[in-house]
C-alpha atoms as a PDB file:
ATOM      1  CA  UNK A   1     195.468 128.507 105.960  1.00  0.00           C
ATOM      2  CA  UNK A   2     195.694 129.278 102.253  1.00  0.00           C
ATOM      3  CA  UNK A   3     192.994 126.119 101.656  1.00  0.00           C
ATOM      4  CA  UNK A   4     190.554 128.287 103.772  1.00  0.00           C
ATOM      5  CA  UNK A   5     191.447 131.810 102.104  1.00  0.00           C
ATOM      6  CA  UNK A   6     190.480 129.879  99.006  1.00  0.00           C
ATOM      7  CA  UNK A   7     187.823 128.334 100.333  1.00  0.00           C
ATOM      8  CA  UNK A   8     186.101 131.924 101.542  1.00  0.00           C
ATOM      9  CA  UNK A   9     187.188 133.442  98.185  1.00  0.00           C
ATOM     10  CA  UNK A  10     185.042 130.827  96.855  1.00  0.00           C
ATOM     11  CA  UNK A  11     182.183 131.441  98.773  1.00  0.00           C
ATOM     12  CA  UNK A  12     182.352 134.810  98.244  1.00  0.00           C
ATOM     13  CA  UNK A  13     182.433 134.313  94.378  1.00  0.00           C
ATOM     14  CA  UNK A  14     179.308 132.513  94.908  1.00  0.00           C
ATOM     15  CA  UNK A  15     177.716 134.536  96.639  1.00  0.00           C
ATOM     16  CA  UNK A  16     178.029 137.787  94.108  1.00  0.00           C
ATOM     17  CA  UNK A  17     177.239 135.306  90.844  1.00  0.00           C
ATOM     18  CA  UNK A  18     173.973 134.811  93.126  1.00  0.00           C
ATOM     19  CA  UNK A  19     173.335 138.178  93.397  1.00  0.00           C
ATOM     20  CA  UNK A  20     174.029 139.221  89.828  1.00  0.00           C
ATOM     21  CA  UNK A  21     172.074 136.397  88.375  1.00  0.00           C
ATOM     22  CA  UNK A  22     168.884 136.999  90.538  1.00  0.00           C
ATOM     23  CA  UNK A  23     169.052 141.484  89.594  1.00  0.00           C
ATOM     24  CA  UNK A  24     168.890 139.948  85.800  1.00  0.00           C
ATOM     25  CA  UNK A  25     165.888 137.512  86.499  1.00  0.00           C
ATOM     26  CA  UNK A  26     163.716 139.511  89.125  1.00  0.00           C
ATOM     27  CA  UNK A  27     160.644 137.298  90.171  1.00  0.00           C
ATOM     28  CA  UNK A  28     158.382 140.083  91.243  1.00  0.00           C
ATOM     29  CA  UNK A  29     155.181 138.874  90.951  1.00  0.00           C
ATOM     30  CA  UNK A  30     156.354 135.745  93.153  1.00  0.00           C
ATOM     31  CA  UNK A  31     158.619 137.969  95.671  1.00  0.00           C
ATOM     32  CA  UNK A  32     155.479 140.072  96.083  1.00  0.00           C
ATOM     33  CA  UNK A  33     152.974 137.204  97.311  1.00  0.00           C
ATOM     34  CA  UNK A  34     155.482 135.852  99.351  1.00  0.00           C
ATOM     35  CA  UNK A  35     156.304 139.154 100.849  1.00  0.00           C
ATOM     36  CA  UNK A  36     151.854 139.748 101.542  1.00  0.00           C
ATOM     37  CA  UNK A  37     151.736 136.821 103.123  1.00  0.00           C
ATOM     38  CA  UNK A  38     154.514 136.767 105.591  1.00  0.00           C
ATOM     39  CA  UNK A  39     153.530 140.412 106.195  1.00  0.00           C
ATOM     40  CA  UNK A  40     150.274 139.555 107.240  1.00  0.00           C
ATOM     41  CA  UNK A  41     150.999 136.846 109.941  1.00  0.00           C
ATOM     42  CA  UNK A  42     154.133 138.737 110.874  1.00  0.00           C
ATOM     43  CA  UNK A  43     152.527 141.846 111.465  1.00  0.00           C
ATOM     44  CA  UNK A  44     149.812 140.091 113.757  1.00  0.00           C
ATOM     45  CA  UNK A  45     152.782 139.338 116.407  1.00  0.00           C
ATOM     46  CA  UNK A  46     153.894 141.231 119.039  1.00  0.00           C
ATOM     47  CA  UNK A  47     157.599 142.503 118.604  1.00  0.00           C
ATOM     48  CA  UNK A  48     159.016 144.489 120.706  1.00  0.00           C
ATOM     49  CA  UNK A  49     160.529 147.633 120.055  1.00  0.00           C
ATOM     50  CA  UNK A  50     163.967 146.809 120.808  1.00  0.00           C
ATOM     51  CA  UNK A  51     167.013 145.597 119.427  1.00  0.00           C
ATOM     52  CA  UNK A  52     167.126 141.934 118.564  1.00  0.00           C
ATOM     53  CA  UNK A  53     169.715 139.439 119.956  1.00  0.00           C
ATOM     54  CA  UNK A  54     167.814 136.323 120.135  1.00  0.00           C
ATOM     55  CA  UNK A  55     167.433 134.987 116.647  1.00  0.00           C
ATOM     56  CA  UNK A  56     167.852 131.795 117.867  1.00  0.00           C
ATOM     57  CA  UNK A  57     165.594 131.245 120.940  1.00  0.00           C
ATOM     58  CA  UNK A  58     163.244 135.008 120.382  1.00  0.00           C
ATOM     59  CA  UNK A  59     162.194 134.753 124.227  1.00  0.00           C
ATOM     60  CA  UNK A  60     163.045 138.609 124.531  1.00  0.00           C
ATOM     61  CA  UNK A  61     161.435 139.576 121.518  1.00  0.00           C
ATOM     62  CA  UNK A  62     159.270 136.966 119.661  1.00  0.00           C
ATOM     63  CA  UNK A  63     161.138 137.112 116.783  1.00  0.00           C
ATOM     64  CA  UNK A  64     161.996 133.546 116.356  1.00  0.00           C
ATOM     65  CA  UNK A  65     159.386 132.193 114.678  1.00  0.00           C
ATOM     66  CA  UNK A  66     158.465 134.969 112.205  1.00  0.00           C
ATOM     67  CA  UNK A  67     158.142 133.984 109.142  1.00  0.00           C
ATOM     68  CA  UNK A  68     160.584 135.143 106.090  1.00  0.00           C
ATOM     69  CA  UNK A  69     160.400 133.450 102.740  1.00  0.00           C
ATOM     70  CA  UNK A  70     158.959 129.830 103.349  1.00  0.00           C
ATOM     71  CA  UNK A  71     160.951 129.578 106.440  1.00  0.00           C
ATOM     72  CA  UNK A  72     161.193 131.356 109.963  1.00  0.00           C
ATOM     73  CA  UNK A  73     163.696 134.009 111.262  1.00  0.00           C
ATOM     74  CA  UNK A  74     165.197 131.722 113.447  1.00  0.00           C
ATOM     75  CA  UNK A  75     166.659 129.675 110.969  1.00  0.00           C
ATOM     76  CA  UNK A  76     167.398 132.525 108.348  1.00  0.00           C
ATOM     77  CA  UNK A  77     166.820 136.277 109.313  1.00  0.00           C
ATOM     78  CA  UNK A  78     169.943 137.720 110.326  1.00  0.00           C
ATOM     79  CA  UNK A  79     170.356 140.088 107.595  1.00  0.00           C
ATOM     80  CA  UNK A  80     166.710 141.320 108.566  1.00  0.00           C
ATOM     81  CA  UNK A  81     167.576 141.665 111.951  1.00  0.00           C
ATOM     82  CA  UNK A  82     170.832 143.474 111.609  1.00  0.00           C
ATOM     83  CA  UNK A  83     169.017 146.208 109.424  1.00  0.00           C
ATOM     84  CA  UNK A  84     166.388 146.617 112.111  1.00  0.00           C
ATOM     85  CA  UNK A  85     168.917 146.638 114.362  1.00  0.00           C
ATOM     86  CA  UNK A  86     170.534 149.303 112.726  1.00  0.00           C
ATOM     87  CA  UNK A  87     167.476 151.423 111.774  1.00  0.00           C
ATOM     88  CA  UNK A  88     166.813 151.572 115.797  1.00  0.00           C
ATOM     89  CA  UNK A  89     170.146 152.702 116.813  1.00  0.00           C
ATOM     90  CA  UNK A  90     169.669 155.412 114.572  1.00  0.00           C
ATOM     91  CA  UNK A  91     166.266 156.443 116.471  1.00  0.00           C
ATOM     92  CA  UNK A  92     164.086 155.510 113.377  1.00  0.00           C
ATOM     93  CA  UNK A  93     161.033 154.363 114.510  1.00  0.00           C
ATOM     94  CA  UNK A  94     160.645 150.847 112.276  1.00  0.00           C
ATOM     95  CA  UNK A  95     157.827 147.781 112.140  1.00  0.00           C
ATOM     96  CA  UNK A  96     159.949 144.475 112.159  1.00  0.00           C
ATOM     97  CA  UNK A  97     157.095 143.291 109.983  1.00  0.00           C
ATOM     98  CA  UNK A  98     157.766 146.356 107.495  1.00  0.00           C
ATOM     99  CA  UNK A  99     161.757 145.344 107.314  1.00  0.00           C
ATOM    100  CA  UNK A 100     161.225 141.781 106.543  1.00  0.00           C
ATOM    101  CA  UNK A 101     158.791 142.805 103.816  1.00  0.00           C
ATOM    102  CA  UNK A 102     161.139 145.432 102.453  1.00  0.00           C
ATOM    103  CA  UNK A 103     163.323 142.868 101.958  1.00  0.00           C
ATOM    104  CA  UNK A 104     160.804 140.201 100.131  1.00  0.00           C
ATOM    105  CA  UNK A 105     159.914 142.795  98.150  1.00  0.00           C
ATOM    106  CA  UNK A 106     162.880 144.327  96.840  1.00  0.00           C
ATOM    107  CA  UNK A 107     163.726 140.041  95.577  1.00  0.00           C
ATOM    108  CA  UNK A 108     166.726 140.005  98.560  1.00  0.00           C
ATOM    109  CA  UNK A 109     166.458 136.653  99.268  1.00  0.00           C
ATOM    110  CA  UNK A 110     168.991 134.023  98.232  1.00  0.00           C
ATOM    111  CA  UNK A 111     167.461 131.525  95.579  1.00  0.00           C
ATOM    112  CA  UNK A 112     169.159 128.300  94.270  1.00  0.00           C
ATOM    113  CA  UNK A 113     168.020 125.299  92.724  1.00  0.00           C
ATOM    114  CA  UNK A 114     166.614 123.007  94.835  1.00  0.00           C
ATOM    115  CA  UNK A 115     166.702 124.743  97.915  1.00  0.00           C
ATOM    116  CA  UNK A 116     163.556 126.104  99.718  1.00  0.00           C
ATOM    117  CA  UNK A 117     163.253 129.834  99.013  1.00  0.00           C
ATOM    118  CA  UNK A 118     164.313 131.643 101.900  1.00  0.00           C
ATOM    119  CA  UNK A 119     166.480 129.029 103.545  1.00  0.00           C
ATOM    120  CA  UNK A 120     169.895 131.052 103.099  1.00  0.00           C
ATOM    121  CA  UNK A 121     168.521 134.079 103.737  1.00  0.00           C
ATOM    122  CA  UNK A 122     169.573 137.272 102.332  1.00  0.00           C
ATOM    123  CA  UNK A 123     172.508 137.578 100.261  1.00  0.00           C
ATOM    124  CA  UNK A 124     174.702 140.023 101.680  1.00  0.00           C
ATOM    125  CA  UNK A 125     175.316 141.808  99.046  1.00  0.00           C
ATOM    126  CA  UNK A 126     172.015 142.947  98.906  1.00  0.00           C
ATOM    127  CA  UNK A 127     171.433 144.782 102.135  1.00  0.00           C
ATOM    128  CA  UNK A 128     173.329 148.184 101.455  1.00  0.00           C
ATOM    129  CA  UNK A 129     170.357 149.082  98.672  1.00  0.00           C
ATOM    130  CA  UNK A 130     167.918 148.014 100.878  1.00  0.00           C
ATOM    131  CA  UNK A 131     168.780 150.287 103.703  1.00  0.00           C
ATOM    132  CA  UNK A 132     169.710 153.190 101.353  1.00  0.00           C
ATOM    133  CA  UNK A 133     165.802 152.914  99.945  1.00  0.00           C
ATOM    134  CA  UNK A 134     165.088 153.439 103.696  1.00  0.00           C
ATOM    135  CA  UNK A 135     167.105 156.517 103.328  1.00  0.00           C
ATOM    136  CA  UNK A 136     170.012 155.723 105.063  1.00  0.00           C
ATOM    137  CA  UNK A 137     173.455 156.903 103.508  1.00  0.00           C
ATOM    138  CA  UNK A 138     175.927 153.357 103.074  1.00  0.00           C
ATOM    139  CA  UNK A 139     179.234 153.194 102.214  1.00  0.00           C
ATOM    140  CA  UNK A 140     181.591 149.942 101.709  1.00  0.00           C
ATOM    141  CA  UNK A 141     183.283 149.286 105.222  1.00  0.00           C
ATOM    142  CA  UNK A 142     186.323 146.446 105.504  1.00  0.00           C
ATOM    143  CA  UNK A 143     186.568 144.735 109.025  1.00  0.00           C
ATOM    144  CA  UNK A 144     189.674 147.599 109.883  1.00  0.00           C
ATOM    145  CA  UNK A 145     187.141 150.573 109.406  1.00  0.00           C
ATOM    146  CA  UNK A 146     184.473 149.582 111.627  1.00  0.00           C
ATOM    147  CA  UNK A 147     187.416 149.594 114.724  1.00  0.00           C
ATOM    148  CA  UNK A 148     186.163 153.484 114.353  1.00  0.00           C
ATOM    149  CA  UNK A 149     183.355 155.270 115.509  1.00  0.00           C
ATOM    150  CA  UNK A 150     180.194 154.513 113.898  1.00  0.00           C
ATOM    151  CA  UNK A 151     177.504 152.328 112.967  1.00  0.00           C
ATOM    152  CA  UNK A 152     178.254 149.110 110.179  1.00  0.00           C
ATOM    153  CA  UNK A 153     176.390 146.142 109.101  1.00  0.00           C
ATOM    154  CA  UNK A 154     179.278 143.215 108.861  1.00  0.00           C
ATOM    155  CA  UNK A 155     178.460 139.711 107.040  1.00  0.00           C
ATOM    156  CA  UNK A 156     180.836 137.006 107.566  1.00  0.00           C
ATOM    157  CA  UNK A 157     180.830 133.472 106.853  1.00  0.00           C
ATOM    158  CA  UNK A 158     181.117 130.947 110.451  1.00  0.00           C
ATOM    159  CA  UNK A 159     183.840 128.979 109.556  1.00  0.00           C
ATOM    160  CA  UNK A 160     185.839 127.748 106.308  1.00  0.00           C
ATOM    161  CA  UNK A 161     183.592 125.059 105.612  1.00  0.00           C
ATOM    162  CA  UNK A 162     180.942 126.837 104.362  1.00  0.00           C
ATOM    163  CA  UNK A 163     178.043 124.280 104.815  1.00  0.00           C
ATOM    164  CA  UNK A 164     178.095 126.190 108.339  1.00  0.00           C
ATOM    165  CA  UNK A 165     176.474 129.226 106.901  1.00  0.00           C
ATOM    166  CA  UNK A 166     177.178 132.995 107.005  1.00  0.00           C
ATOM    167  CA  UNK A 167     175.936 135.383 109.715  1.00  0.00           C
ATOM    168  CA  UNK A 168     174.835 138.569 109.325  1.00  0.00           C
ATOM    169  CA  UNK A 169     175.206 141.268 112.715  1.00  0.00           C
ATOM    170  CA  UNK A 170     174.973 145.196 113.572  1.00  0.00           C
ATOM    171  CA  UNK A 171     177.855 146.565 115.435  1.00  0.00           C
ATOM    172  CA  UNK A 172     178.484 150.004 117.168  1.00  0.00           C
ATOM    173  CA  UNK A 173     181.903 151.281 117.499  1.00  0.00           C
ATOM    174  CA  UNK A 174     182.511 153.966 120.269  1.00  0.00           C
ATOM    175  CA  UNK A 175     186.201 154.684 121.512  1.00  0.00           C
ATOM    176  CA  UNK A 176     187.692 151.549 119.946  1.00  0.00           C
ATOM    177  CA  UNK A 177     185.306 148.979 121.932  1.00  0.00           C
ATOM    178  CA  UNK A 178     183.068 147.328 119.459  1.00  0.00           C
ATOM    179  CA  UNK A 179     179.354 146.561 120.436  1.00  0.00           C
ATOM    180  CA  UNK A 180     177.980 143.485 118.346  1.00  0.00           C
ATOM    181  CA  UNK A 181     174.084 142.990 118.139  1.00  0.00           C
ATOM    182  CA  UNK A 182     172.744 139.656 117.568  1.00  0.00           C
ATOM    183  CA  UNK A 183     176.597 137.951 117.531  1.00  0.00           C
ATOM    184  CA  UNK A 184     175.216 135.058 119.473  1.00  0.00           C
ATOM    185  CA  UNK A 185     171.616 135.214 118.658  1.00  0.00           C
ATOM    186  CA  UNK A 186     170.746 134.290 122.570  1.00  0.00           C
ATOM    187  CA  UNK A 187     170.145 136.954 125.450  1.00  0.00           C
ATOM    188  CA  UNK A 188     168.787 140.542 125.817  1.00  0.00           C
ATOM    189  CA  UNK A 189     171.508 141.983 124.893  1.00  0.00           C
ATOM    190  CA  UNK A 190     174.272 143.102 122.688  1.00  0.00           C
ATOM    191  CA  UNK A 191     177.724 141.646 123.338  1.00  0.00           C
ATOM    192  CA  UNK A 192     181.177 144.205 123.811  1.00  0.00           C
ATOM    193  CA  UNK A 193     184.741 143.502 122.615  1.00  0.00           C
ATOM    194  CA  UNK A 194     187.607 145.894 122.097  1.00  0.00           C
ATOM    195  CA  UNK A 195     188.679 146.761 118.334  1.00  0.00           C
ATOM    196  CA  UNK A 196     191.749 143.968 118.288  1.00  0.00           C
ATOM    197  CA  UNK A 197     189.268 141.054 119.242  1.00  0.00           C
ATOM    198  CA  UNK A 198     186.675 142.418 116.963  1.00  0.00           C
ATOM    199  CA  UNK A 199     189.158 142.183 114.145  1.00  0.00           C
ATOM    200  CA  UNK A 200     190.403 139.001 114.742  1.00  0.00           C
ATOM    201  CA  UNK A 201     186.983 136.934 114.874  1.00  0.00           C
ATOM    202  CA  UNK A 202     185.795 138.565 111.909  1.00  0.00           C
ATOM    203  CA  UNK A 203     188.368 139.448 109.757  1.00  0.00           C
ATOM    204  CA  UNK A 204     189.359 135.652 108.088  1.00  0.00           C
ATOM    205  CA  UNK A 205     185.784 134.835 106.882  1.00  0.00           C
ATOM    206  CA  UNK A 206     185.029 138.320 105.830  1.00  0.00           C
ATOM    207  CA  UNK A 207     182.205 138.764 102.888  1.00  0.00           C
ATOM    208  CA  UNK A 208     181.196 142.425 103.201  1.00  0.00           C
ATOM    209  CA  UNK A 209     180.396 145.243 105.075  1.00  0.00           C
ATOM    210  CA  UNK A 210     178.411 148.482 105.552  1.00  0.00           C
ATOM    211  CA  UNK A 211     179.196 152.227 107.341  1.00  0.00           C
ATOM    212  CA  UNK A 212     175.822 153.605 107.846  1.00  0.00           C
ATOM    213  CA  UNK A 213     175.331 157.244 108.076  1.00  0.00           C
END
């Protein structure tokens, strides 16, 4: 147990040197073509306006196979998802297109040497400013405050080895039963667990969280 506490820590540690590194070398002028051109086939798709929980397979939505950095959703998008997620639960009328490029824009996207730019997605860490520059109020949220009301963005990594990836998901607390969107990126919907299961799934691999007002 301590081997995979370390082992998250680690990640973790990773994952904010990432972030801190890319904020002091921006690549604008490279994040901006990259965000034109996915825009423009993206935008030419037909998503439905509707929360996403297919990531995976996009047969309710289409979103699959949208394109994000110089890979698809499918393989990489959760972070985008889980803000548009968010911004519909909160009755803001949104363009999945418009998210993803929001996100391109602003430089969100994980880059390391070696690895094809967009392939890890968005780093975590970056998704509170991106939804506060869509004007939505965020505040830091561990795994025990979103077992209250409200609406959080919760990124966690899938296991201790982290060569499985992290996982990025919307959920919706009401009366202590926690509603996750996009938790297993197949089906129409959104899947329901009370507060004590919530907290132990994603409480161990824990990277960092959202309250969205």
């Amino acid at each position: 147990m301590r081997s995979q506490s370390f082992r998250i820590r680690a990640g973790n540690f990773i994952l904010r040197a990432e972030h801190a590194l890319r904020r002091l070398l921006p690549m604008r002028r490279m994040n901006a073509a990259s965000a034109e051109r996915n825009y423009s086939f993206n935008n030419g798709r037909d998503i439905r306006s509707r929360t996403v929980n297919d990531q995976s397979d996009g047969k309710n939505t289409g979103v699959a196979l949208l394109r994000l950095g110089n890979t698809v959703m499918k393989e990489s998008g959760c972070e985008v998802i889980a803000a548009y997620n968010a911004l519909l639960l909160m009755g803001r009328p949104v363009s999945f297109a418009d998210t993803a490029r929001l996100f391109e824009e602003k430089g969100c996207l994980m880059r390391f040497p070696f690895v094809k730019y967009g392939t890890l997605g968005v780093n975590p860490y970056d998704i509170g400013s991106v939804m506060e520059s869509c004007g939505i109020a965020c505040s830091h949220a561990e795994p025990e405050q979103m077992c209250s009301d409200g609406l959080y963005i919760i990124s966690y990594w899938n296991s201790p080895k982290l060569r499985d990836g992290l996982h990025t998901i919307t959920v919706r607390t009401t009366d202590g039963i926690c509603c996750t969107y996009n938790y297993t990126m197949r089906g129409p919907s959104g899947s329901v667990m009370p507060a004590s299961d919530f907290l132990e799934t994603f409480s161990a691999g824990y990277i960092t969280g959202y309250r969205l007002e």
